[in-house]
N, C-alpha and C. Protein backbone atom coordinates (compact mmCIF):
# COMPACT_ATOMS: atom_id res chain seq x y z
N UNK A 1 110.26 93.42 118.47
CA UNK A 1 110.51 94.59 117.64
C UNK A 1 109.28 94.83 116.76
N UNK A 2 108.81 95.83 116.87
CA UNK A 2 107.70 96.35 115.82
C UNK A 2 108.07 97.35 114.97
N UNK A 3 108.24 97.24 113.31
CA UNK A 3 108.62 98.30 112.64
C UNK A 3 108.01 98.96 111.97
N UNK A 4 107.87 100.11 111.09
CA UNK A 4 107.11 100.75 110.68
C UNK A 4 108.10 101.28 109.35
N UNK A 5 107.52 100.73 107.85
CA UNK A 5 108.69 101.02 106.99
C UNK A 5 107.45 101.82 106.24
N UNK A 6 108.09 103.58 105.65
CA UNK A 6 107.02 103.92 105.23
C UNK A 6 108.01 104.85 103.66
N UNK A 7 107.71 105.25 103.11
CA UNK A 7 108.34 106.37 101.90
C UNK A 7 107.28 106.00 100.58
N UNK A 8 107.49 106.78 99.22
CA UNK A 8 107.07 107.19 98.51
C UNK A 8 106.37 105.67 98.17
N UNK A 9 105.22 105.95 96.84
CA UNK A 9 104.86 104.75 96.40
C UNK A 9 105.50 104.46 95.21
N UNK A 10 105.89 103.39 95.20
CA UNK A 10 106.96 102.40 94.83
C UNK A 10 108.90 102.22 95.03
N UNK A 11 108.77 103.07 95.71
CA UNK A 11 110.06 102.92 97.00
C UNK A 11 110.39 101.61 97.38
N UNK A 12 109.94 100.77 97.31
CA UNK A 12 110.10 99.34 98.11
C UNK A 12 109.84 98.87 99.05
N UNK A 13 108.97 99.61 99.60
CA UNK A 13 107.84 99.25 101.20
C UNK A 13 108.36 97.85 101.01
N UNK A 14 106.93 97.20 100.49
CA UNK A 14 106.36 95.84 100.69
C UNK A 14 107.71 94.92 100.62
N UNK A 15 108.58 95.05 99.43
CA UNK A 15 109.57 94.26 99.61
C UNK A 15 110.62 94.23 100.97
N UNK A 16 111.22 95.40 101.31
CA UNK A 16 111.98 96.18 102.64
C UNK A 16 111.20 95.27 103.32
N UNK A 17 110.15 95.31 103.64
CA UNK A 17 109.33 95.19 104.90
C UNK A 17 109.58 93.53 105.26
N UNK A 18 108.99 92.83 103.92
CA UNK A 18 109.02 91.77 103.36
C UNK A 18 110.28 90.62 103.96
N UNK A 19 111.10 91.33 103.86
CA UNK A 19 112.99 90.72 104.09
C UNK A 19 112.88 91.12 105.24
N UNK A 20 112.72 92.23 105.79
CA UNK A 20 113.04 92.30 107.41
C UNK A 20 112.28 91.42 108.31
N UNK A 21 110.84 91.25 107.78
CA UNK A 21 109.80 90.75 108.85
C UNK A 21 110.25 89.04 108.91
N UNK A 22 110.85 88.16 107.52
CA UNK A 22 111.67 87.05 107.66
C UNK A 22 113.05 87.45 108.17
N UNK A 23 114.10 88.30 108.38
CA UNK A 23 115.01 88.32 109.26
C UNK A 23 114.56 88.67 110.95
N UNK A 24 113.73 88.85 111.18
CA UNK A 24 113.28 88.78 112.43
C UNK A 24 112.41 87.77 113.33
N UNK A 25 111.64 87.06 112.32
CA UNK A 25 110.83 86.25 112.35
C UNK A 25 109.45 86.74 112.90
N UNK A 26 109.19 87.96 112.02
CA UNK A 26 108.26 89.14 112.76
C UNK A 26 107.07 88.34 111.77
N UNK A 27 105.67 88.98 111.89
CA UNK A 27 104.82 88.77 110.99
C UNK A 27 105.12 90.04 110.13
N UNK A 28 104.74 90.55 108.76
CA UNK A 28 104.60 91.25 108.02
C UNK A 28 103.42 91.64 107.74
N UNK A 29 103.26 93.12 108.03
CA UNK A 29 101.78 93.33 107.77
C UNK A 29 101.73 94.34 106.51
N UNK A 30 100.92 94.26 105.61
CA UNK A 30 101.28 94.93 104.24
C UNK A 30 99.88 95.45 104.63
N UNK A 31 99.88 97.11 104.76
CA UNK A 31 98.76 97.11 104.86
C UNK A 31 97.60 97.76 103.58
N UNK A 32 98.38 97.85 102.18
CA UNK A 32 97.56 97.40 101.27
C UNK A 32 96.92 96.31 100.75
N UNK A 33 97.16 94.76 101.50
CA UNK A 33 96.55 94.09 101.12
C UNK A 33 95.32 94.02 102.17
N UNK A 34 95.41 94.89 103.44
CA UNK A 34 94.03 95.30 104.23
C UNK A 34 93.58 95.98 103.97
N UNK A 35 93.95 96.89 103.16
CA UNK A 35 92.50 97.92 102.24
C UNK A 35 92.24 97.50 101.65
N UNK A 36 92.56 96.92 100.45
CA UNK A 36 92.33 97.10 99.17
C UNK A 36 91.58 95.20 99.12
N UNK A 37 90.25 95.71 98.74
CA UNK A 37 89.26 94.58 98.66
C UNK A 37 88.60 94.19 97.78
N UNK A 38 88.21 93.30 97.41
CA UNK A 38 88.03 92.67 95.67
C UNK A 38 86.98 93.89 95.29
N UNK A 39 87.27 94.02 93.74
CA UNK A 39 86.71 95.05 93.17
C UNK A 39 87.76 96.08 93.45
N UNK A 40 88.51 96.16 94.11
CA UNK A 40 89.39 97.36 93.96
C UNK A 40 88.77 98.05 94.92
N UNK A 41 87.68 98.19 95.88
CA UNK A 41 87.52 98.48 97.16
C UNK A 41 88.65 99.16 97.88
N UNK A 42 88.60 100.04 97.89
CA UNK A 42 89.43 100.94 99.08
C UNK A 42 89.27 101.44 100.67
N UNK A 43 89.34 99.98 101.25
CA UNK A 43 88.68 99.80 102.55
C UNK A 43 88.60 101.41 103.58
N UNK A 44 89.59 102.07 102.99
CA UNK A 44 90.31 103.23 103.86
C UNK A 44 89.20 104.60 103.22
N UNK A 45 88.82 104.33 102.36
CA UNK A 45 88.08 105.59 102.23
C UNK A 45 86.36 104.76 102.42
N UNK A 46 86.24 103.76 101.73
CA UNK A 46 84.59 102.81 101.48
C UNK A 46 84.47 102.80 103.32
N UNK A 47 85.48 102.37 103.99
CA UNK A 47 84.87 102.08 105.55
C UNK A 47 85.95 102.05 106.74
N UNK A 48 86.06 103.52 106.66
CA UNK A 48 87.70 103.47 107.61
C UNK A 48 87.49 103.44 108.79
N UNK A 49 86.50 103.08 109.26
CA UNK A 49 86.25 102.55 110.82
C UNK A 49 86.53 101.05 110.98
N UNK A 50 86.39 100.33 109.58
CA UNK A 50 86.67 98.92 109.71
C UNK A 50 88.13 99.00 109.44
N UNK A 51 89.00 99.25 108.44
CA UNK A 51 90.36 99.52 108.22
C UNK A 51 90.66 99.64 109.48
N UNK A 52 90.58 100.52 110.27
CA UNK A 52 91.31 101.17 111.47
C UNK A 52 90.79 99.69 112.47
N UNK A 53 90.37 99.24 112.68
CA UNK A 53 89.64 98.15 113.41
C UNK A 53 90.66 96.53 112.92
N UNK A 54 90.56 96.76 111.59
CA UNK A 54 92.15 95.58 111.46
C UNK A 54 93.28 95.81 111.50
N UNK A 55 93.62 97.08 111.57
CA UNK A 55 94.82 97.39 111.56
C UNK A 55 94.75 97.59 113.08
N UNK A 56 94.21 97.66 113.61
CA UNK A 56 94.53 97.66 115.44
C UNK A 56 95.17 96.19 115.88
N UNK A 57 94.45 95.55 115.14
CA UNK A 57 94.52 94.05 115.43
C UNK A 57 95.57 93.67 115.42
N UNK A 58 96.09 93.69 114.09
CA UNK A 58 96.88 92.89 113.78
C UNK A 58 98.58 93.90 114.37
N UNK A 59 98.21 95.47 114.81
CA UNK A 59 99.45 96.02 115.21
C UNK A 59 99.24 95.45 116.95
N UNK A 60 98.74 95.08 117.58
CA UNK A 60 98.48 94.73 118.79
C UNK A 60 99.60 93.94 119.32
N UNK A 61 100.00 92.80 118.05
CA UNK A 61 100.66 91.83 118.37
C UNK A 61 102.11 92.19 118.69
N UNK A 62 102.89 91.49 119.15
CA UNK A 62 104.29 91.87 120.06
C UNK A 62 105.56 91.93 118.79
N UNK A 63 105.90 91.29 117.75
CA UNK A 63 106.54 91.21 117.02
C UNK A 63 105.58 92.15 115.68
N UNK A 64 106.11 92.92 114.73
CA UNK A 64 106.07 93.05 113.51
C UNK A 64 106.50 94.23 112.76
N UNK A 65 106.24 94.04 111.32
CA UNK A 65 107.17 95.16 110.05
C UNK A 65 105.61 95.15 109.35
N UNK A 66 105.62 96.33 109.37
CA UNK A 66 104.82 97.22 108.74
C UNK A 66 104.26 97.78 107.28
N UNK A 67 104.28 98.29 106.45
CA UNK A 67 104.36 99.08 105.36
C UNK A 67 103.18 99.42 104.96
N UNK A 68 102.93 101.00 104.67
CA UNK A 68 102.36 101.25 104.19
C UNK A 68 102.37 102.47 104.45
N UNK A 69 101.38 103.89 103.86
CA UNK A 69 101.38 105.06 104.18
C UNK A 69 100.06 105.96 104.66
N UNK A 70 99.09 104.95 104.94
CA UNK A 70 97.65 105.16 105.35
C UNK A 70 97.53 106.19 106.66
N UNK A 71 97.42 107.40 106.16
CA UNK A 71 97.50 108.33 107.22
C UNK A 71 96.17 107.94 108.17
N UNK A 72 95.25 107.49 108.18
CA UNK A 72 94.01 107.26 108.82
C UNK A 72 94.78 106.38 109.93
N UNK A 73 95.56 105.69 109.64
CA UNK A 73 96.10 104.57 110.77
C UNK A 73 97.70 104.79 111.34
N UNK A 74 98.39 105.86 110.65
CA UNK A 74 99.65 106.16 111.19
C UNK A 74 99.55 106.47 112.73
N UNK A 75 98.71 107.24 113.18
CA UNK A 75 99.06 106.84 114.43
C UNK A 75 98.95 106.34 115.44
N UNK A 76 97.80 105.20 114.87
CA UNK A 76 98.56 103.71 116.10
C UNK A 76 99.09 102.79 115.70
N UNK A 77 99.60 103.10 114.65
CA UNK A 77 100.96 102.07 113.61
C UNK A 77 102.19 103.10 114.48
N UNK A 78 102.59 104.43 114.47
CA UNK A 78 103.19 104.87 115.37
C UNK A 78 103.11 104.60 117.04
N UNK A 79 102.25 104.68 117.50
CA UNK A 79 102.20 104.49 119.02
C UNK A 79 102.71 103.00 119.08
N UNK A 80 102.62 102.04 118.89
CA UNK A 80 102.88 100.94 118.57
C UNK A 80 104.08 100.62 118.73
N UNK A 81 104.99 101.15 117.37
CA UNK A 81 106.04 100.76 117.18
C UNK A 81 107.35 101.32 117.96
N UNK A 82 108.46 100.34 117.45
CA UNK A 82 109.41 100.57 118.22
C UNK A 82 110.64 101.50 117.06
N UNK A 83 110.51 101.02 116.11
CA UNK A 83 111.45 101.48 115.18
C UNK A 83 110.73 101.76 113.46
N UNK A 84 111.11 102.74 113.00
CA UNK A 84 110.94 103.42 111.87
C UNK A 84 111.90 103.24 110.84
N UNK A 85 111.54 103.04 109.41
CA UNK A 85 112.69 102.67 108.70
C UNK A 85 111.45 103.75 107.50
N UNK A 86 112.36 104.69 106.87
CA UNK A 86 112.12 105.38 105.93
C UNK A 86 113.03 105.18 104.75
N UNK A 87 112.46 104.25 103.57
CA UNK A 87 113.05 104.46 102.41
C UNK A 87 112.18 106.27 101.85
N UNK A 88 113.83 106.72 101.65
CA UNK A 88 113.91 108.30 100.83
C UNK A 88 115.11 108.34 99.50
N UNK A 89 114.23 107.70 98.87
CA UNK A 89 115.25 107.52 97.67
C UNK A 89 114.95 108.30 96.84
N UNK A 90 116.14 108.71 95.54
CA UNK A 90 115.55 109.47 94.81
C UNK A 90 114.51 109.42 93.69
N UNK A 91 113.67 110.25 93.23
CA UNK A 91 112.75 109.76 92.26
C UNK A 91 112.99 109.19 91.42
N UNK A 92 114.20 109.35 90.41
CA UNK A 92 114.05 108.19 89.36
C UNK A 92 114.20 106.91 89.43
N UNK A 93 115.16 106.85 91.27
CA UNK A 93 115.27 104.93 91.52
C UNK A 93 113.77 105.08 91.89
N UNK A 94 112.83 105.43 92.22
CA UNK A 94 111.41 105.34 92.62
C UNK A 94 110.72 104.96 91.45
N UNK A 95 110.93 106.11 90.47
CA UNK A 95 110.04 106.00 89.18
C UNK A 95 110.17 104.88 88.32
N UNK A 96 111.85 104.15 88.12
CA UNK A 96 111.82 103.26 87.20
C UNK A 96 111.53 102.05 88.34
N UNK A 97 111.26 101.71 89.57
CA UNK A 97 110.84 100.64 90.05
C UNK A 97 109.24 100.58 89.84
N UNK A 98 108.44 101.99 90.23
CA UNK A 98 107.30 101.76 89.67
C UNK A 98 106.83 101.07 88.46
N UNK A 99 107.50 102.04 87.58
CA UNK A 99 107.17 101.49 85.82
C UNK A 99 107.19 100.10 85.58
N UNK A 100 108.72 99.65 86.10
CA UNK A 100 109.17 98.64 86.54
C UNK A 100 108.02 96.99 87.05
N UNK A 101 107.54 97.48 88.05
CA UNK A 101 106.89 97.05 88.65
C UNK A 101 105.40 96.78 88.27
N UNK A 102 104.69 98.07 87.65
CA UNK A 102 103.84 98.10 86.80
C UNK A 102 103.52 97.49 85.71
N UNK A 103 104.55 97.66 85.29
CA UNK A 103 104.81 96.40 83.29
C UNK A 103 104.61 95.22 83.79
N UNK A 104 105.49 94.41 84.84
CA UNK A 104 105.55 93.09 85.16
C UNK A 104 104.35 92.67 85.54
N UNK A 105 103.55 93.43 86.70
CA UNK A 105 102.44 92.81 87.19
C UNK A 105 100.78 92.99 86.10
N UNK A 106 101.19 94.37 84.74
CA UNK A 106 100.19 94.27 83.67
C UNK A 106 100.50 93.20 83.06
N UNK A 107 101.68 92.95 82.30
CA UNK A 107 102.06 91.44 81.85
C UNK A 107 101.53 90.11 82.26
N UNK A 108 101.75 90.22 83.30
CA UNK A 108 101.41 88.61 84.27
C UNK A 108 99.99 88.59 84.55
N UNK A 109 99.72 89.62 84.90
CA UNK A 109 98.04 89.45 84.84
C UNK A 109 97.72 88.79 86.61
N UNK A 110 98.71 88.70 87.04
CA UNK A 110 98.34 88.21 88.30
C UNK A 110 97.83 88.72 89.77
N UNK A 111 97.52 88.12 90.59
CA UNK A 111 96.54 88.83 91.25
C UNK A 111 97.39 89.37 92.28
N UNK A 112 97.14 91.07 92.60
CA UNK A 112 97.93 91.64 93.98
C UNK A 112 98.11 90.97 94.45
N UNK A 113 96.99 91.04 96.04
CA UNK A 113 96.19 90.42 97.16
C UNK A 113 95.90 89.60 96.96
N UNK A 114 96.20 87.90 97.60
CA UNK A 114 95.32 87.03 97.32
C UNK A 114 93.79 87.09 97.85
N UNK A 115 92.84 86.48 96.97
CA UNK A 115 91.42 86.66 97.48
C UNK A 115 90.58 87.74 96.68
N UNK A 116 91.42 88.96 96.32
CA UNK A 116 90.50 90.45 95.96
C UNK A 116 90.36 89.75 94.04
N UNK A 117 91.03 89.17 93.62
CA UNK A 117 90.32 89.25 92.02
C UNK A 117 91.24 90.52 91.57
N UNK A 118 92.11 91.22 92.24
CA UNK A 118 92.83 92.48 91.97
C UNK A 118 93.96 92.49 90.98
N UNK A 119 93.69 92.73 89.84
CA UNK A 119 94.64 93.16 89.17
C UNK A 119 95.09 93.95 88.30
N UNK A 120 96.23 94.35 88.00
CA UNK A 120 96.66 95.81 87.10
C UNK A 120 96.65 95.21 85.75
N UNK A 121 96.18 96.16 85.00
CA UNK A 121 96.02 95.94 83.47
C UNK A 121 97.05 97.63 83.32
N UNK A 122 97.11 97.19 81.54
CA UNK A 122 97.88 98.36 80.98
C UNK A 122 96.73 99.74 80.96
N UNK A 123 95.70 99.22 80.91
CA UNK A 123 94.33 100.10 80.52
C UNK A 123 94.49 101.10 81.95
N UNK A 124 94.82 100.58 82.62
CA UNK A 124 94.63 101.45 84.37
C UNK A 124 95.48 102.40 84.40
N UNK A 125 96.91 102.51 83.70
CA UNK A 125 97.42 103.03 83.49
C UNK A 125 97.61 104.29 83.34
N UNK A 126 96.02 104.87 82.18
CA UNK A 126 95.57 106.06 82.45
C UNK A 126 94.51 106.92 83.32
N UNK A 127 94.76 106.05 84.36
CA UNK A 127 94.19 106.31 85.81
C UNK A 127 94.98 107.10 86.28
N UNK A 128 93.92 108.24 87.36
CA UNK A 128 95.07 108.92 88.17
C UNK A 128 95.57 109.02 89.09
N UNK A 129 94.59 107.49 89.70
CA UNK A 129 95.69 106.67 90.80
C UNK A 129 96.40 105.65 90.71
N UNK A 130 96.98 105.69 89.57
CA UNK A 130 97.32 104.38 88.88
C UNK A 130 98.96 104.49 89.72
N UNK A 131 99.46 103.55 89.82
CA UNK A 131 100.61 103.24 90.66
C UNK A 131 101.75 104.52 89.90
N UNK A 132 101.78 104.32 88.65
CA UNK A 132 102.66 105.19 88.24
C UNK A 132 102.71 106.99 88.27
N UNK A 133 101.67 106.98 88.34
CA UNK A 133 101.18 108.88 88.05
C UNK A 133 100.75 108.87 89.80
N UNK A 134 100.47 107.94 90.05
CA UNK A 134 100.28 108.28 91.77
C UNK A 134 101.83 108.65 92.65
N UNK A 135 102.98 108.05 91.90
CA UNK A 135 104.12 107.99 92.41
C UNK A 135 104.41 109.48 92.11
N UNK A 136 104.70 109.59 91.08
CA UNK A 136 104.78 110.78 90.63
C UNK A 136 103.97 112.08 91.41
N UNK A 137 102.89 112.02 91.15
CA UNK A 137 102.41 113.35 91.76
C UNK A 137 102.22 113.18 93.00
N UNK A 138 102.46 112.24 94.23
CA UNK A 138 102.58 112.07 95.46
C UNK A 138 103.86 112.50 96.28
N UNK A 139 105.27 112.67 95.07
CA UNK A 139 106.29 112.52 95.76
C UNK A 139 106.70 113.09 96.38
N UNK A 140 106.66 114.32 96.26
CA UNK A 140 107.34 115.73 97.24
C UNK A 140 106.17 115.88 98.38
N UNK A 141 105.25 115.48 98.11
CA UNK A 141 104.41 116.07 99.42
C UNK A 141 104.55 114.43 99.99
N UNK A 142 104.53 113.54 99.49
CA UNK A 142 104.74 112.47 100.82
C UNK A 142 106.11 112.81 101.27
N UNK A 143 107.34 112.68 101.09
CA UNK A 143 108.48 113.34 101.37
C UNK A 143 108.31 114.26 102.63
N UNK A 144 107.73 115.29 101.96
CA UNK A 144 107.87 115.89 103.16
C UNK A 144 106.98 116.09 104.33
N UNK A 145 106.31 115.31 104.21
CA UNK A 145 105.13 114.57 105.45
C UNK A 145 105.96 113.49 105.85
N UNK A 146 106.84 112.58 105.58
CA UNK A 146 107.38 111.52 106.45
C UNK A 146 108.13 112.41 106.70
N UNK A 147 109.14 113.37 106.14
CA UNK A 147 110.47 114.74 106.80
C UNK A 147 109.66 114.73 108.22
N UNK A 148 108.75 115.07 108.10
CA UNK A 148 108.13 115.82 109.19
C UNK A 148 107.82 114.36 110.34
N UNK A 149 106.98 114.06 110.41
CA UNK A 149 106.51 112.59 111.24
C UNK A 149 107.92 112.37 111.69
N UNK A 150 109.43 111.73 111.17
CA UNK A 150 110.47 111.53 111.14
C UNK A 150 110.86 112.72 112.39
N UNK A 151 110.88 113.72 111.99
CA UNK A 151 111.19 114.64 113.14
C UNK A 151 110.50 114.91 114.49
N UNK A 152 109.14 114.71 114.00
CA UNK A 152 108.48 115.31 115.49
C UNK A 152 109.11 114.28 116.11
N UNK A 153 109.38 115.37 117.76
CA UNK A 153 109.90 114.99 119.21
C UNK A 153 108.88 113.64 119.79
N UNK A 154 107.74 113.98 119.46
CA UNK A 154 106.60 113.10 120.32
C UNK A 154 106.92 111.54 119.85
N UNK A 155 107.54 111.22 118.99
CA UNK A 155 107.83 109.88 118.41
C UNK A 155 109.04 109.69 118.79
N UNK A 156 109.81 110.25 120.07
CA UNK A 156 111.08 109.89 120.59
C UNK A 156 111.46 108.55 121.00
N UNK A 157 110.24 107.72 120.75
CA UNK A 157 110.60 106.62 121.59
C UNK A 157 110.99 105.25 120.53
N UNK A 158 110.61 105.89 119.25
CA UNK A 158 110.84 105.37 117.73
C UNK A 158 112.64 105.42 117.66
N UNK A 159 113.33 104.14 117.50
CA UNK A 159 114.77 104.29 116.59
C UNK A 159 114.07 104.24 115.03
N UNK A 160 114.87 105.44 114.89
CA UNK A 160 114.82 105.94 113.45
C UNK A 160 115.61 105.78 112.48
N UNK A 161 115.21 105.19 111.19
CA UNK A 161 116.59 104.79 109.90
C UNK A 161 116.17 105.52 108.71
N UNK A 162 117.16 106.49 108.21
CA UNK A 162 116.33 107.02 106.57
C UNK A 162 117.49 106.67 105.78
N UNK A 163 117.12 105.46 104.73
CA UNK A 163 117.90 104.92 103.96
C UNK A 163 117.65 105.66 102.57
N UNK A 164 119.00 106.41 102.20
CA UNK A 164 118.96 107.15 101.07
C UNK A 164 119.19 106.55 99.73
N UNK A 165 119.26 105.02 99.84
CA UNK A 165 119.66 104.33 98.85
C UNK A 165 119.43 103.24 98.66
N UNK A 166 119.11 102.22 98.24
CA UNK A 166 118.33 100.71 98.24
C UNK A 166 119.93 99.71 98.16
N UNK A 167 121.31 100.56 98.11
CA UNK A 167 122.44 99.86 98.69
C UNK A 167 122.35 99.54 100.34
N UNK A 168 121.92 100.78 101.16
CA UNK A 168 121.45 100.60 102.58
C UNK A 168 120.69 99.61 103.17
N UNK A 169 120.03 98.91 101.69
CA UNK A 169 118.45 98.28 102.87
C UNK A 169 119.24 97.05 103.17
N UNK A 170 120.30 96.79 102.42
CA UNK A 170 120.68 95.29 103.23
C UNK A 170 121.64 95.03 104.31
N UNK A 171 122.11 95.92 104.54
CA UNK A 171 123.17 96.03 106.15
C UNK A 171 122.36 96.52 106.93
N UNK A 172 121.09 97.19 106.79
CA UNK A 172 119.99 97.78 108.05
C UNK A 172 119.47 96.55 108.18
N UNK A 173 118.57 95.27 107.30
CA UNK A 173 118.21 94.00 107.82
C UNK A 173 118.91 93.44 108.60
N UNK A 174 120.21 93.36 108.32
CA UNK A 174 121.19 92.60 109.08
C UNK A 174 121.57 92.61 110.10
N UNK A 175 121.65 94.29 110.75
CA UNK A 175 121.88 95.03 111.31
C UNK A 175 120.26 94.52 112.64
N UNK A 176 119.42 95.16 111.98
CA UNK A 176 118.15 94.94 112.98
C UNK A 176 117.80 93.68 113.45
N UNK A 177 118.34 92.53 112.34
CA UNK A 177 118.00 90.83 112.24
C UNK A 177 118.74 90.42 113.36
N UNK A 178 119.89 91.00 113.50
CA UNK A 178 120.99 90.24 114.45
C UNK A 178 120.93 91.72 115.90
N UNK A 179 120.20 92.27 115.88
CA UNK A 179 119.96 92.74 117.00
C UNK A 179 119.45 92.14 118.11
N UNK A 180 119.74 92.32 120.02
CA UNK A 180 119.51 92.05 120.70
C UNK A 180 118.13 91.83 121.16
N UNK A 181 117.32 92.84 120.64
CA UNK A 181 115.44 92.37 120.86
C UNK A 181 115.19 92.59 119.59
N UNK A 182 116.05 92.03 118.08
CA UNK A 182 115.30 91.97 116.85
C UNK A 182 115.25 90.23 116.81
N UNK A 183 116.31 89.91 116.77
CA UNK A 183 116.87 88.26 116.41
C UNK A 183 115.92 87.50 117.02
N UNK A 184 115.67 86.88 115.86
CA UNK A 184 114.08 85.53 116.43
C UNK A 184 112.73 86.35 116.88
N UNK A 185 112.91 87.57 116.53
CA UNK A 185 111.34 87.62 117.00
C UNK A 185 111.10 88.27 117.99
N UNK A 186 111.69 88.34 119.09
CA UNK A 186 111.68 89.31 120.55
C UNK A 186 111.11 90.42 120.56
């Protein structure tokens, strides 16, 4: 099973992805910790011939869960996969997981990515790609760019899940974990 979990930023990709890729015994590929390179390097814009070059790689392999929203590589993260899982939740469960999420990791001081030296301070904050104002002013137009991807016909070969609620994400693991070519890895 190869999945592809994609929705707004701070939706719960990495985690979603995270739990499914151990209920399957898939690898997990986060693919912000393949852009994003010490110094805060943004492999996807600094050298997206190399981005696209690891992300081939590592989607090559027969088992895996996905996350991320890197249009440069959606579609051979699409051609690839077998199944699609869209968290579409509403913005304020989005917004207070960001904030959420944001406070804890300025607090702790700890590093994203292991290896990059990467980490969020409160100061970044008034950045305007800062996790929080990126969520925000990303939301309706990522929305309705996965609406769309989600629909086109040409991805017929994708089983498709749009979980409207972060009550959903744990009977869809379960659900996909104990599936016939999910269970162990297949």
């Amino acid at each position: 099973m190869r999945v592809t979990v994609s929705g707004t930023s701070g939706s719960g990709k990495t985690t979603f992805a995270g739990r499914l890729a151990r209920a399957l015994g898939a690898r997990h590929i986060d693919l912000d910790a393949i852009n994003w390179q010490p110094n805060w390097t943004d492999l996807h814009r600094a050298d997206p011939e190399e981005f696209k070059r690891r992300v081939a790689a590592v989607v090559a392999e027969d088992a895996w869960v996905s996350c991320g929203n890197y249009s440069k590589v959606r579609p051979q993260i699409l051609a690839r996969a077998t199944h699609a899982v869209w968290l579409d939740y509403p913005k304020w469960i989005v917004m207070t997981r960001v904030v959420r999420r944001s406070f804890g990791r300025a607090w702790s001081g700890r590093e994203l990515w292991p290896g990059t030296g990467n980490t969020e301070t409160f100061l970044r904050w008034l950045d305007k790609e800062h996790p929080i104002r990126w969520a925000w002013d990303t939301y309706d137009g990522r929305r309705a760019r996965i609406d769309a991807e989600i629909a086109d016909p040409a991805l017929g070969h994708l089983e498709r899940h749009r979980l409207r609620h972060p009550r959903e994400a744990a009977p869809l693991i379960a659900k996909l974990g104990s599936s016939p070519i999910g269970g162990g890895g297949a």
